[in-house]
PDB file of N, CA and C in Angstrom:
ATOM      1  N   UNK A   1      29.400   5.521  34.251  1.00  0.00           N
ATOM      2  CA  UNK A   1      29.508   4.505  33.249  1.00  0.00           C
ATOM      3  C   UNK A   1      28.181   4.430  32.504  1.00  0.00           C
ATOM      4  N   UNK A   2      28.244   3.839  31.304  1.00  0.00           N
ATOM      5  CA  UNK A   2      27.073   3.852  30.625  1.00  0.00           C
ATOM      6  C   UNK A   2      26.880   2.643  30.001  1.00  0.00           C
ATOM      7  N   UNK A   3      25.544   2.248  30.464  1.00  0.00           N
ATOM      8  CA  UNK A   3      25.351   0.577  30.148  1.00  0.00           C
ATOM      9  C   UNK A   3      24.197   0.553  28.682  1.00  0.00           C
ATOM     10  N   UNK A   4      24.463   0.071  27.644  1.00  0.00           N
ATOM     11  CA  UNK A   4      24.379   0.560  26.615  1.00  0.00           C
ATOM     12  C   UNK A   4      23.395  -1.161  26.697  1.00  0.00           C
ATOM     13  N   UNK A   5      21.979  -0.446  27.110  1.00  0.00           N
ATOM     14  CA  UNK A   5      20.897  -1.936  26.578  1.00  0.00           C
ATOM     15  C   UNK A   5      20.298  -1.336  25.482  1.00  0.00           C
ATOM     16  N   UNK A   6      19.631  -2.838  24.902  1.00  0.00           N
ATOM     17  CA  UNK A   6      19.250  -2.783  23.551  1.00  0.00           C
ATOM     18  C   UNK A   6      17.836  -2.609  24.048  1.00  0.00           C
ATOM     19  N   UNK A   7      16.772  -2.383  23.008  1.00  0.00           N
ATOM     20  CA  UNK A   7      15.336  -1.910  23.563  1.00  0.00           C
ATOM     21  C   UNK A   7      14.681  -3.501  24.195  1.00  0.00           C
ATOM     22  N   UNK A   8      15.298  -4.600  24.135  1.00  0.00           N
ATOM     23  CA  UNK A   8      15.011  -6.026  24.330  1.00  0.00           C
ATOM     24  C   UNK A   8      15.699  -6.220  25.826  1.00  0.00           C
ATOM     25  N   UNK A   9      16.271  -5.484  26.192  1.00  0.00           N
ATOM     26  CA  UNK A   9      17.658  -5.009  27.391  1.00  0.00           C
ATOM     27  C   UNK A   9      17.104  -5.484  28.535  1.00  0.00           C
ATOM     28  N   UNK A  10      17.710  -5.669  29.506  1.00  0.00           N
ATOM     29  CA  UNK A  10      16.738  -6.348  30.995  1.00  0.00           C
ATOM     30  C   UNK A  10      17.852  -7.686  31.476  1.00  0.00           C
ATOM     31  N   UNK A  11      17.782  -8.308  31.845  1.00  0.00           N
ATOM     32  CA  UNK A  11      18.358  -8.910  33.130  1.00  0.00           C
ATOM     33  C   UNK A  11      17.496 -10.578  32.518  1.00  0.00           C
ATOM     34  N   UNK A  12      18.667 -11.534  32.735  1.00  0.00           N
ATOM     35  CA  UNK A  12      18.393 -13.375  33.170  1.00  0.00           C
ATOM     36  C   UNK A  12      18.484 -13.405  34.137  1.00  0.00           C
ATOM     37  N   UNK A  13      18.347 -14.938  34.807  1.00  0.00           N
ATOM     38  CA  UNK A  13      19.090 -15.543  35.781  1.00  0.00           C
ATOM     39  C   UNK A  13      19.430 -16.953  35.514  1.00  0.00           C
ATOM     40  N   UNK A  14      19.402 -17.815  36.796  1.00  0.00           N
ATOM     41  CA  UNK A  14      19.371 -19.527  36.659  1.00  0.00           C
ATOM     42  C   UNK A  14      19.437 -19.407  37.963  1.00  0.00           C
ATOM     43  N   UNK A  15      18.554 -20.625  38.888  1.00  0.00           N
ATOM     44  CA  UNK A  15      18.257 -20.711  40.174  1.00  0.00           C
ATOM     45  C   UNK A  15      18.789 -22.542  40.284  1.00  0.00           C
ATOM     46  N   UNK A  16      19.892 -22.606  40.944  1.00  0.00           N
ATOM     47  CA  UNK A  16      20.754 -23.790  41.027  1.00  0.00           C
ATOM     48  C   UNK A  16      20.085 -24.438  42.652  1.00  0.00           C
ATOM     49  N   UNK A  17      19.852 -25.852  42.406  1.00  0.00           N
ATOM     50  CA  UNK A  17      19.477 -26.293  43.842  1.00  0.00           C
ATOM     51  C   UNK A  17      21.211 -26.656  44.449  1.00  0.00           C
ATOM     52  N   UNK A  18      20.775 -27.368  45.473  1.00  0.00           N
ATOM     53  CA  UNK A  18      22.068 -27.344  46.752  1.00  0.00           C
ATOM     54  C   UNK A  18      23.471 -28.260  46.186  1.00  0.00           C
ATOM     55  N   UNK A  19      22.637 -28.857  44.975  1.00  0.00           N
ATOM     56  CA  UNK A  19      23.729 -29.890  44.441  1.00  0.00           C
ATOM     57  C   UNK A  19      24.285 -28.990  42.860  1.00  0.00           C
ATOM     58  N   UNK A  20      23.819 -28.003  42.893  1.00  0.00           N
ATOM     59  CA  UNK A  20      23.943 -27.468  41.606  1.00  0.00           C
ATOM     60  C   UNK A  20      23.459 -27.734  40.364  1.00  0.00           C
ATOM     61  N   UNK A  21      22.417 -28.307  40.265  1.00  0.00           N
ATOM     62  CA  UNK A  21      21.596 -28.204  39.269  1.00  0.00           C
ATOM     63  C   UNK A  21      20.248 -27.687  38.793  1.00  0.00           C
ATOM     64  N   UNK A  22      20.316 -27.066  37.749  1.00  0.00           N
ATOM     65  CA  UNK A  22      19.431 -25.932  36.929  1.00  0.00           C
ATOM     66  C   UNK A  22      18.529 -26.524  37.501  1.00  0.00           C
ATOM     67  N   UNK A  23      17.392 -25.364  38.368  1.00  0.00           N
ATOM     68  CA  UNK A  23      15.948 -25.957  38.643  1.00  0.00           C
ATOM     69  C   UNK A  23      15.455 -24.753  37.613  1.00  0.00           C
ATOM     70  N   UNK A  24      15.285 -23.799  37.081  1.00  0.00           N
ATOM     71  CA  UNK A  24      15.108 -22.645  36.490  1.00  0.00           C
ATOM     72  C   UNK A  24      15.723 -21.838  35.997  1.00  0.00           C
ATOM     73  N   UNK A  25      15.798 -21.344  34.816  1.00  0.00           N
ATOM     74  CA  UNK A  25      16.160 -20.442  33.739  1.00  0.00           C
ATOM     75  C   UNK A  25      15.120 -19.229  32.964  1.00  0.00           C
ATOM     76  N   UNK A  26      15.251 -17.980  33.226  1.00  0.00           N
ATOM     77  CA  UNK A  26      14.403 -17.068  32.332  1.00  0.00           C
ATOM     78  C   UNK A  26      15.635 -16.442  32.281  1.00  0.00           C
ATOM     79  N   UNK A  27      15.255 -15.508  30.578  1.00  0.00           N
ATOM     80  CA  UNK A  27      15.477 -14.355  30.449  1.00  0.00           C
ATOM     81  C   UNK A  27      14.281 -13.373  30.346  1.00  0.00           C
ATOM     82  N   UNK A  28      14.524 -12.584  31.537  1.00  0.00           N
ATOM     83  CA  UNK A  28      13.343 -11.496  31.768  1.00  0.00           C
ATOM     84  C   UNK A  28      13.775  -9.831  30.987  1.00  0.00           C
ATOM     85  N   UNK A  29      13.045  -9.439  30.754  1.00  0.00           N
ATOM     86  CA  UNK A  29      12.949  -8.193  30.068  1.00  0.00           C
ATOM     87  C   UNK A  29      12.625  -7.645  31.590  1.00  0.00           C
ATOM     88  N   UNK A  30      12.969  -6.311  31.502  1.00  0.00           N
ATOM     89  CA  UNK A  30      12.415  -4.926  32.522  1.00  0.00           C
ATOM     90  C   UNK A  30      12.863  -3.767  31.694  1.00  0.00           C
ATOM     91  N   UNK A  31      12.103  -2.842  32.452  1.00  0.00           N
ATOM     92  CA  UNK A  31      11.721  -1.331  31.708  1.00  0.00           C
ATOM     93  C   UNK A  31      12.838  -0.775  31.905  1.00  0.00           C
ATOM     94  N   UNK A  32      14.032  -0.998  31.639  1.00  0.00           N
ATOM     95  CA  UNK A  32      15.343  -0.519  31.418  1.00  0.00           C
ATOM     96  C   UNK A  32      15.753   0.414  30.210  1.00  0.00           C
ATOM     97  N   UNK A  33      15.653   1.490  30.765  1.00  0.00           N
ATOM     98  CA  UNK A  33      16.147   2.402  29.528  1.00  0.00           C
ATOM     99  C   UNK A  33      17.525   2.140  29.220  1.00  0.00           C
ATOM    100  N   UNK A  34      17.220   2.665  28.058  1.00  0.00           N
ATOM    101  CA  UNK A  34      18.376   2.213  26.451  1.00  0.00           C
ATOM    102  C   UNK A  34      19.812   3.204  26.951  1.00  0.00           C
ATOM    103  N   UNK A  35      20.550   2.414  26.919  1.00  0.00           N
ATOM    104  CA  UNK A  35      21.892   3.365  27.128  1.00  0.00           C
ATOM    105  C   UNK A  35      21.885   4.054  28.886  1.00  0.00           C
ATOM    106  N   UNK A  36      21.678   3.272  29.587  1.00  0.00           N
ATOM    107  CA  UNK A  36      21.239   4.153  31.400  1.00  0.00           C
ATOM    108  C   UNK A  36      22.693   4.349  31.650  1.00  0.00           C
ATOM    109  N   UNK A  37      22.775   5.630  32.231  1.00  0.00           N
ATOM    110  CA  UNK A  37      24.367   6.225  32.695  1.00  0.00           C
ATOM    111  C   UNK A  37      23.855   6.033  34.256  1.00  0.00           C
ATOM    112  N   UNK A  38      25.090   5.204  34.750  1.00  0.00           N
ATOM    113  CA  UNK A  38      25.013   4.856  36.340  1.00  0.00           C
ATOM    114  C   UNK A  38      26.412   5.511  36.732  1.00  0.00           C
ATOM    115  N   UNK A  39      25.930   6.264  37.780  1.00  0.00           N
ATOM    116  CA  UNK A  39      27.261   7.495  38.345  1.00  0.00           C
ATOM    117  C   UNK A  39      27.512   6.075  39.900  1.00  0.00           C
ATOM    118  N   UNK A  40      29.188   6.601  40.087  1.00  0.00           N
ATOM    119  CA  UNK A  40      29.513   5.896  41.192  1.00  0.00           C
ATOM    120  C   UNK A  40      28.488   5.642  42.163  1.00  0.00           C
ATOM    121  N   UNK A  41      28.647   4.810  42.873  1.00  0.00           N
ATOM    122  CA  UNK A  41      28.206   4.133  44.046  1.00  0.00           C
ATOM    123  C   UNK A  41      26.483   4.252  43.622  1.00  0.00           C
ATOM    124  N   UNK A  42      26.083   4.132  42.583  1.00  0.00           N
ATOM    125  CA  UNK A  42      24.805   3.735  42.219  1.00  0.00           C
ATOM    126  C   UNK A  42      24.175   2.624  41.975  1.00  0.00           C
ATOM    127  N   UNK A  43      23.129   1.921  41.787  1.00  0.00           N
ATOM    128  CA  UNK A  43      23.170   0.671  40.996  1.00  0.00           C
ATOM    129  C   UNK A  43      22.095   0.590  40.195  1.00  0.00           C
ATOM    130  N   UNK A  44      21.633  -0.525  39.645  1.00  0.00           N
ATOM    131  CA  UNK A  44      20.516  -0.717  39.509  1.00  0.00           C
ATOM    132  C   UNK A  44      19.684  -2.040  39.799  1.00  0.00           C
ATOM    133  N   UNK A  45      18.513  -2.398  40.236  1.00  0.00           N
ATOM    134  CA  UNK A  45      17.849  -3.015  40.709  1.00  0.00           C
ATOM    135  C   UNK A  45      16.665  -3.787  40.086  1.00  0.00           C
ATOM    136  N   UNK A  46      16.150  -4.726  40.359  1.00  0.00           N
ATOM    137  CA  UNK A  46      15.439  -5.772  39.742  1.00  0.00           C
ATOM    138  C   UNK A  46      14.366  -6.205  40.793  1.00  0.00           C
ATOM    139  N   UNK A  47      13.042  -6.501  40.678  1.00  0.00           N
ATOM    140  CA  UNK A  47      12.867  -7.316  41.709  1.00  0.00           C
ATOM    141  C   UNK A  47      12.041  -9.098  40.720  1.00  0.00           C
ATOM    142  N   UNK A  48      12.592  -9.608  41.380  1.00  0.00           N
ATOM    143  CA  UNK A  48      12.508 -11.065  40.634  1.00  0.00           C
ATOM    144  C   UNK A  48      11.788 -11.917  41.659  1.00  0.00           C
ATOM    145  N   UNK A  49      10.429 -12.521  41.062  1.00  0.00           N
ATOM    146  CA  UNK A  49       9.243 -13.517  42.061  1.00  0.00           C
ATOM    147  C   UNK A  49       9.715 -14.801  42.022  1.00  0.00           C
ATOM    148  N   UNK A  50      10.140 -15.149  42.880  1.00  0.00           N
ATOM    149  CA  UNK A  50      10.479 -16.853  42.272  1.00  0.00           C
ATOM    150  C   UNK A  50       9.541 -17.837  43.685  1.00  0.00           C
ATOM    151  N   UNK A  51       8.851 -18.759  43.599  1.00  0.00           N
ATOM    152  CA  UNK A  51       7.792 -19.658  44.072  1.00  0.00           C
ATOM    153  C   UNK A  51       7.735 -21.197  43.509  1.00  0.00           C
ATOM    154  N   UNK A  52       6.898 -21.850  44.389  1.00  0.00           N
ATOM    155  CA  UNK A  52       7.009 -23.244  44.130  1.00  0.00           C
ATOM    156  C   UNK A  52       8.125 -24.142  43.989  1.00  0.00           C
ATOM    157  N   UNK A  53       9.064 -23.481  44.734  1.00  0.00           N
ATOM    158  CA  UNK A  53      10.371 -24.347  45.168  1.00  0.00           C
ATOM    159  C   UNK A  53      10.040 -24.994  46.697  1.00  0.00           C
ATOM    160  N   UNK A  54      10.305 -26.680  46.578  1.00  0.00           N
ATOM    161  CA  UNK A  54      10.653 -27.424  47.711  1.00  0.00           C
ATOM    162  C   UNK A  54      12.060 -26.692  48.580  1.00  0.00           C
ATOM    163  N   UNK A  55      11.300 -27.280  49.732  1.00  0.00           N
ATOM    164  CA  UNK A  55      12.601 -27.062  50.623  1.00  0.00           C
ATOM    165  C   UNK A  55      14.177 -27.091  50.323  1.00  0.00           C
ATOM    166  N   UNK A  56      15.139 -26.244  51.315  1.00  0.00           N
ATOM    167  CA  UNK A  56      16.570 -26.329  50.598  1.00  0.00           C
ATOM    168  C   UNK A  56      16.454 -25.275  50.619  1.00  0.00           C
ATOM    169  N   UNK A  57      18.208 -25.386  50.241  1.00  0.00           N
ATOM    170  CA  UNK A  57      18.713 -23.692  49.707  1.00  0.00           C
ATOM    171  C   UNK A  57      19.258 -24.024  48.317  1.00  0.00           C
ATOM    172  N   UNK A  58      18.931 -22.709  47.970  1.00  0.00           N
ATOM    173  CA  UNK A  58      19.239 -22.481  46.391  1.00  0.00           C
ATOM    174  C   UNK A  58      20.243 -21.182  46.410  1.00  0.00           C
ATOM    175  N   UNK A  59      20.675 -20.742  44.723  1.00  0.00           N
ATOM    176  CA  UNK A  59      21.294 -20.131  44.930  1.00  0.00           C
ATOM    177  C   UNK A  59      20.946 -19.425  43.463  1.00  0.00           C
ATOM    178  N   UNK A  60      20.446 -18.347  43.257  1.00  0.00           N
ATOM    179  CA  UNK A  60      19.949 -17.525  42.115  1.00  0.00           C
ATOM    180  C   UNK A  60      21.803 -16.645  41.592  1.00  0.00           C
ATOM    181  N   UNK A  61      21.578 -16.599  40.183  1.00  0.00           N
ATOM    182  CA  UNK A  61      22.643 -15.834  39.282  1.00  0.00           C
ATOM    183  C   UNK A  61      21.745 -15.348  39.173  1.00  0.00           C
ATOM    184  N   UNK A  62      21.858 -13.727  38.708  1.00  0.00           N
ATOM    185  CA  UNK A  62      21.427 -12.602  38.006  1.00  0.00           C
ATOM    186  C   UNK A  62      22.601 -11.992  37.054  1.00  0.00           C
ATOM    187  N   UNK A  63      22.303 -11.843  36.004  1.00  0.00           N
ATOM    188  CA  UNK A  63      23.269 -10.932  34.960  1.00  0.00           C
ATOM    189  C   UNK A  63      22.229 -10.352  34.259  1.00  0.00           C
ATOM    190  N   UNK A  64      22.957  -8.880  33.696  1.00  0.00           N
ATOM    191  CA  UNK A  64      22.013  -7.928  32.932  1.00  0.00           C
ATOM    192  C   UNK A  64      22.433  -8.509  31.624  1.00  0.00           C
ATOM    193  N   UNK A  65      21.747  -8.002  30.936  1.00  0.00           N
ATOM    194  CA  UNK A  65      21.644  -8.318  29.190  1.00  0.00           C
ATOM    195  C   UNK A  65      21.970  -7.225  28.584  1.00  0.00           C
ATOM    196  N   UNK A  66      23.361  -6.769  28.310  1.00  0.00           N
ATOM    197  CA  UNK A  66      23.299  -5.430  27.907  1.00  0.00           C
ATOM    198  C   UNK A  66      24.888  -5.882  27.068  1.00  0.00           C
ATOM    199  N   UNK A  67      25.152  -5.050  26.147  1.00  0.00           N
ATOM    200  CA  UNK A  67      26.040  -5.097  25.605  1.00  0.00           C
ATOM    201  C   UNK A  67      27.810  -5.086  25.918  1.00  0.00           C
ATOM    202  N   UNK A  68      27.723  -4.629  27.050  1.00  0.00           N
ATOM    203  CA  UNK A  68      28.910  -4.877  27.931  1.00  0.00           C
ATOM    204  C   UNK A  68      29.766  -6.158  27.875  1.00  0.00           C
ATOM    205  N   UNK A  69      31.207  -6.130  27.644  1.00  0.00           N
ATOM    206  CA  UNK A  69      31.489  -7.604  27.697  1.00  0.00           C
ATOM    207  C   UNK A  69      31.229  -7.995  29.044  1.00  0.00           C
ATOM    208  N   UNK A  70      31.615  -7.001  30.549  1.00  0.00           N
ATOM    209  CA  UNK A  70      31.395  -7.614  31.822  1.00  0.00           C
ATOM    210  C   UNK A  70      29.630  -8.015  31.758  1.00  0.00           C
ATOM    211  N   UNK A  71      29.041  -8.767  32.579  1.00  0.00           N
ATOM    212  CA  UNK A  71      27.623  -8.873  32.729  1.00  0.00           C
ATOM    213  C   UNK A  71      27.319  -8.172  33.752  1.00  0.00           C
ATOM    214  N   UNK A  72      28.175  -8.089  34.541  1.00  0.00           N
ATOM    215  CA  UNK A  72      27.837  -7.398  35.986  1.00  0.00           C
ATOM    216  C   UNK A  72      27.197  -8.818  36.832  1.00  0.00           C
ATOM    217  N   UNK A  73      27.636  -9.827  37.108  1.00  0.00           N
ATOM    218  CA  UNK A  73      26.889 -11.213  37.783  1.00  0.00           C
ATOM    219  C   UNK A  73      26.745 -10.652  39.049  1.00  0.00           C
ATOM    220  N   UNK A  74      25.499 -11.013  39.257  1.00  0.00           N
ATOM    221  CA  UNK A  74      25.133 -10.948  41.174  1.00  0.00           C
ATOM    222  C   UNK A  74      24.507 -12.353  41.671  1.00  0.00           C
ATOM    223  N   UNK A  75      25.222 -13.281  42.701  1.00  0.00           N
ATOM    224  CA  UNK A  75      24.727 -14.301  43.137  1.00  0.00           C
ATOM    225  C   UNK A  75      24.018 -13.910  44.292  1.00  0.00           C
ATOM    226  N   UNK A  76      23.422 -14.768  44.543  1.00  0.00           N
ATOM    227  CA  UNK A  76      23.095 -14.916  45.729  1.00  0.00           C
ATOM    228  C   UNK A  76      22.124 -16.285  46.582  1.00  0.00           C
ATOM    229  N   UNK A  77      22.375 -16.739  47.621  1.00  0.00           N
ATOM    230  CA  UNK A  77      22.052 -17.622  48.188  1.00  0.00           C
ATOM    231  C   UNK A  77      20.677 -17.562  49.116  1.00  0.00           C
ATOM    232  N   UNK A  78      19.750 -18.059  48.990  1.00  0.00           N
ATOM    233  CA  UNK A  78      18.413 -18.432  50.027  1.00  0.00           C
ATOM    234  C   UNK A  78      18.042 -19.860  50.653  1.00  0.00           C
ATOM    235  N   UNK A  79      17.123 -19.666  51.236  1.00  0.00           N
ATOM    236  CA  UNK A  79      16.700 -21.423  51.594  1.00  0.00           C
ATOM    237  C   UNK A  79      15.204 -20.992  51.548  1.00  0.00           C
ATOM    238  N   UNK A  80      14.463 -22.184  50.967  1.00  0.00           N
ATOM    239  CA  UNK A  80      12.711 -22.246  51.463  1.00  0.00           C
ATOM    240  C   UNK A  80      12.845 -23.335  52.718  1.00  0.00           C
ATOM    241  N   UNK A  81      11.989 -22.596  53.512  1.00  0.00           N
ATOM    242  CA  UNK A  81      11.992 -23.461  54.984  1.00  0.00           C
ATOM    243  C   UNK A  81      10.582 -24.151  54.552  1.00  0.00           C
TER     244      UNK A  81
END
């Protein structure tokens, strides 16, 4: 498949606390080449710093920014102890 980013191309998120509300929002840019062809069972990867969150679990969205109508969404859930 071929994920057709623009040279601005790269990946958001939103980091929801336990009750579901927006503690954080970026849209981040990464060095994502323009148009990347991803063959089966491949992916691609991000690594995202997130800090200065109180205790709890949260729960980060990730979607790429690419022209695709799907976004490709990846959730996922943590806690700061």
């Amino acid at each position: 498949m071929e994920v057709p980013f623009s040279e601005n191309g790269g990946f958001s998120y939103i980091v929801r606390d336990e009750e579901g509300n927006e503690v954080s929002e970026k849209a981040a840019t990464q060095e994502i080449e323009t148009n990347q062809v991803i063959s089966a069972g491949e992916s691609i990867s991000a690594t995202i710093i997130l800090y200065g969150y109180e205790k709890g679990t949260y729960e980060l969205e990730v979607w790429l920014d690419s022209d695709l109508e799907n976004t490709y969404n990846q959730t996922i859930v943590f806690t700061v102890d």
